[in-house]
Structures are given as structure tokens and as C-alpha cells.
PDB file of N, CA and C in Angstrom:
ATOM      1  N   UNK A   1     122.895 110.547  14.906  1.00  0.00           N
ATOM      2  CA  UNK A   1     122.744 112.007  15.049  1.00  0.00           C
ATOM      3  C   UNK A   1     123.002 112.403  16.512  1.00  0.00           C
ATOM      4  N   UNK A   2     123.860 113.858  17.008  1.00  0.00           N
ATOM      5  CA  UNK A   2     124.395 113.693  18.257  1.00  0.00           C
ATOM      6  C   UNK A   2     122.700 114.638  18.645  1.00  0.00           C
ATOM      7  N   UNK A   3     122.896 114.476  20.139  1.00  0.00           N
ATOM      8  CA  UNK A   3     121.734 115.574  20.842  1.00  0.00           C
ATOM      9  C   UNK A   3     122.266 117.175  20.238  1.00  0.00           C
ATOM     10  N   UNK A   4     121.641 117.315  20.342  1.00  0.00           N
ATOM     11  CA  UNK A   4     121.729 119.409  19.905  1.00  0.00           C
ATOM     12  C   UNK A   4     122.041 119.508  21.621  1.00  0.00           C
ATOM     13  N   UNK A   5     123.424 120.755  21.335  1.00  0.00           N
ATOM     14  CA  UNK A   5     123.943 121.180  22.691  1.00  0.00           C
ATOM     15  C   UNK A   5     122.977 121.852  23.436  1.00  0.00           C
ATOM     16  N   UNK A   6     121.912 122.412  23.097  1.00  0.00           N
ATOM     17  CA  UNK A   6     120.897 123.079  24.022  1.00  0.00           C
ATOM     18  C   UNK A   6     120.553 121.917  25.154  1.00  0.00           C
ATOM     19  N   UNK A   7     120.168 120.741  24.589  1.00  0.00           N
ATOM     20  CA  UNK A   7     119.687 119.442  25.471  1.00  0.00           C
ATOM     21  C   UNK A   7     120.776 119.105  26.057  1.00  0.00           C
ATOM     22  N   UNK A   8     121.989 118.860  26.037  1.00  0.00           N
ATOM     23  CA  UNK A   8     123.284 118.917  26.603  1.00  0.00           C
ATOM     24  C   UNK A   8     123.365 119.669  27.836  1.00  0.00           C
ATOM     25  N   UNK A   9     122.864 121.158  27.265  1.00  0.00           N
ATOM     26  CA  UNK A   9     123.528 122.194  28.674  1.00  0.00           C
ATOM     27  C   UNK A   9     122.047 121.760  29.389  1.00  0.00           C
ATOM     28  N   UNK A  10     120.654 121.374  29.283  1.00  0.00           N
ATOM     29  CA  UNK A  10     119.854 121.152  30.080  1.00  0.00           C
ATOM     30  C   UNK A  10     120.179 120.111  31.066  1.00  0.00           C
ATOM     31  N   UNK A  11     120.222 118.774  30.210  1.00  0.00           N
ATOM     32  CA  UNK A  11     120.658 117.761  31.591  1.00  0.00           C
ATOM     33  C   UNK A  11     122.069 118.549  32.437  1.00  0.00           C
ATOM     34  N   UNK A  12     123.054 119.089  31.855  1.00  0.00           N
ATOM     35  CA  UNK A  12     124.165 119.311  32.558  1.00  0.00           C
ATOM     36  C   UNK A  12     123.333 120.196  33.647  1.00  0.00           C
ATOM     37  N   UNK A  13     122.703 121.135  33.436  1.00  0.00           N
ATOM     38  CA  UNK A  13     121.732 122.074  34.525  1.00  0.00           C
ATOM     39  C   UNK A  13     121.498 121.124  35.732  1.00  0.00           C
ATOM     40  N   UNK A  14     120.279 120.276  35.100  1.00  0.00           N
ATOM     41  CA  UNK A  14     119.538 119.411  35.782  1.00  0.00           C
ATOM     42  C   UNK A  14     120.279 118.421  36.307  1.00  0.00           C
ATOM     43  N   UNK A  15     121.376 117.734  35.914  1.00  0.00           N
ATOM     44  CA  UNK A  15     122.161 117.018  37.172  1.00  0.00           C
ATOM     45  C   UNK A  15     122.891 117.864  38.478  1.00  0.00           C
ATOM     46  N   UNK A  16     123.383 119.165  38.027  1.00  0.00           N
ATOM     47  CA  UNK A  16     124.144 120.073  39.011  1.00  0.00           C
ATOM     48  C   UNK A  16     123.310 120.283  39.501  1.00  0.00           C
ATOM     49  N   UNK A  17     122.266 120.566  39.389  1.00  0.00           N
ATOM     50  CA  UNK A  17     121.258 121.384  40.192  1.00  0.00           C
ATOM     51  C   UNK A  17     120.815 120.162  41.098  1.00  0.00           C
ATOM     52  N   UNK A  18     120.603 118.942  40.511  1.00  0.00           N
ATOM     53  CA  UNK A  18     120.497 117.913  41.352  1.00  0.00           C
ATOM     54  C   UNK A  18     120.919 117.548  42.867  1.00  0.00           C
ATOM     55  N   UNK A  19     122.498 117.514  42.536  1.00  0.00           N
ATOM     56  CA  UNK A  19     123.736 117.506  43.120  1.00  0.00           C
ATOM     57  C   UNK A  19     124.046 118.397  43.967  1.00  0.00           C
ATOM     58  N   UNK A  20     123.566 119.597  43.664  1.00  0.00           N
ATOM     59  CA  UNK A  20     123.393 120.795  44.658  1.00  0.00           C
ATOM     60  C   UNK A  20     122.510 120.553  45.908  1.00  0.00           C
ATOM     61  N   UNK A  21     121.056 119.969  45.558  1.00  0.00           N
ATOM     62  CA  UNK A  21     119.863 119.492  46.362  1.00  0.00           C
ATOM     63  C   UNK A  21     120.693 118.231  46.640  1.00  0.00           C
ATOM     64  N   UNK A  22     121.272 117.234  46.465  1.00  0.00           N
ATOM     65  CA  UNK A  22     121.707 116.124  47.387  1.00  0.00           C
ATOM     66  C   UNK A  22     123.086 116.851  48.649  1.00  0.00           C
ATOM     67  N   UNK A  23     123.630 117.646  48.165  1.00  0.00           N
ATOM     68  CA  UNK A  23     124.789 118.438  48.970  1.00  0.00           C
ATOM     69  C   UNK A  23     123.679 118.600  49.794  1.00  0.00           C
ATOM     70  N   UNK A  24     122.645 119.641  49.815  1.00  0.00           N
ATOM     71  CA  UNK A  24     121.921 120.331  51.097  1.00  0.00           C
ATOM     72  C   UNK A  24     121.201 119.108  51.913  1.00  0.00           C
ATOM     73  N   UNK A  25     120.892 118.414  51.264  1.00  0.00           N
ATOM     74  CA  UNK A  25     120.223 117.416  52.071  1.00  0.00           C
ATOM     75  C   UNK A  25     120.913 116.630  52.910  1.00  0.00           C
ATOM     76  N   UNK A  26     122.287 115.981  52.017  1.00  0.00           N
ATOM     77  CA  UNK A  26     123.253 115.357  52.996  1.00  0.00           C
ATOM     78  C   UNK A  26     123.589 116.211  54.488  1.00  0.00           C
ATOM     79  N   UNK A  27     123.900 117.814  54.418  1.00  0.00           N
ATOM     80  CA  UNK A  27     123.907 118.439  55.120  1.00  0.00           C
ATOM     81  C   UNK A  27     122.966 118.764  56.516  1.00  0.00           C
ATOM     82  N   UNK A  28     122.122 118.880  55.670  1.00  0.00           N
ATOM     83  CA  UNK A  28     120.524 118.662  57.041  1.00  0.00           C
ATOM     84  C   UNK A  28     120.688 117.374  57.266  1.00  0.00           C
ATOM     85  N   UNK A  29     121.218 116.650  56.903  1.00  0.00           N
ATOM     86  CA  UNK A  29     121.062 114.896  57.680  1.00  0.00           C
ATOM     87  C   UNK A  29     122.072 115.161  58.561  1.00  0.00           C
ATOM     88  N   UNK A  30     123.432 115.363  58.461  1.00  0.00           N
ATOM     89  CA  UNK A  30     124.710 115.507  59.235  1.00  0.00           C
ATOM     90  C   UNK A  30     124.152 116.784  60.559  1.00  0.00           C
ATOM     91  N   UNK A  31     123.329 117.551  60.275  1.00  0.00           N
ATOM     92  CA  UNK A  31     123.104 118.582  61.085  1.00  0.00           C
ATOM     93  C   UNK A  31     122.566 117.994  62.262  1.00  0.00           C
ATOM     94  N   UNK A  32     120.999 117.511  61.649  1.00  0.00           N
ATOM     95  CA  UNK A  32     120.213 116.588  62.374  1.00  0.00           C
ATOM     96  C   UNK A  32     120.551 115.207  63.366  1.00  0.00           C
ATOM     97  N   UNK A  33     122.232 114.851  62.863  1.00  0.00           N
ATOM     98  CA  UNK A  33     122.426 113.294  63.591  1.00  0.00           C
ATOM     99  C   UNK A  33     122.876 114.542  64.625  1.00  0.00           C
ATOM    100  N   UNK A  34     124.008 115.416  64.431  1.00  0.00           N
ATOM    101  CA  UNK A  34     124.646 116.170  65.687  1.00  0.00           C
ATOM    102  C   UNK A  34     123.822 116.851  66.739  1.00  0.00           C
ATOM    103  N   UNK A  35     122.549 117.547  66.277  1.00  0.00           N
ATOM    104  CA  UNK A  35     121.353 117.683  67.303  1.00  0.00           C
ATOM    105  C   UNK A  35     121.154 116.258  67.862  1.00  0.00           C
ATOM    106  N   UNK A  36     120.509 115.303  67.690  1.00  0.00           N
ATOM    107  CA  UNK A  36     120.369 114.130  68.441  1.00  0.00           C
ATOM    108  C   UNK A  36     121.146 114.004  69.406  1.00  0.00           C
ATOM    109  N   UNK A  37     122.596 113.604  68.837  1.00  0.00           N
ATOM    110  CA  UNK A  37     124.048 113.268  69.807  1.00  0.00           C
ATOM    111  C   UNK A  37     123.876 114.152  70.525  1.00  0.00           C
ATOM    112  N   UNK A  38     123.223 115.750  70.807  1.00  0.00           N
ATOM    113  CA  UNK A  38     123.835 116.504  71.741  1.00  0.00           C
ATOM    114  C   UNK A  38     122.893 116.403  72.618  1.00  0.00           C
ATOM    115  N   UNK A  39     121.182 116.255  72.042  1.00  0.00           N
ATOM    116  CA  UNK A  39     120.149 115.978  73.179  1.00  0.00           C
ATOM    117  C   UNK A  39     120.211 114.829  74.464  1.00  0.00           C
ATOM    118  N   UNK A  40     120.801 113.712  73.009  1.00  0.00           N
ATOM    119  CA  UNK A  40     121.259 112.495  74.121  1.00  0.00           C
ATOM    120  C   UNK A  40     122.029 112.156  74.909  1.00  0.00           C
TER     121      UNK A  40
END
């Protein structure tokens, strides 16, 4: 029996939305090394 598409479009939500929060975070990390480099 396949999943019902409602549960489908949820994980699809919940990984993008994921993926969205790893984009911003990667971002504040890249932000954060270039503050360092510039203090140091």
C-alpha cells in the first residue's frame, strides 16, 4: 500500500524546510569564520 500523498507533501515540507535551516546555518558559519579572519 503506497503512503497517502498528504504524508508525501509533509516529509517533502519537512526536508525543505530542513534544508532551508542547514542553508542559514552553513551561512552564519561562513559569516562567523570571515569575522575571525578579519579580527585576526
Amino acid at each position: 500500500m503506497p503512503p497517502a500523498p498528504g504524508l508525501k507533501l509533509k516529509r517533502n515540507m519537512l526536508s525543505s524546510r530542513l534544508h532551508q535551516t542547514k542553508k542559514i546555518w552553513s551561512k552564519l558559519k561562513s559569516q562567523e569564520r570571515k569575522q575571525k579572519m578579519v579580527l585576526s
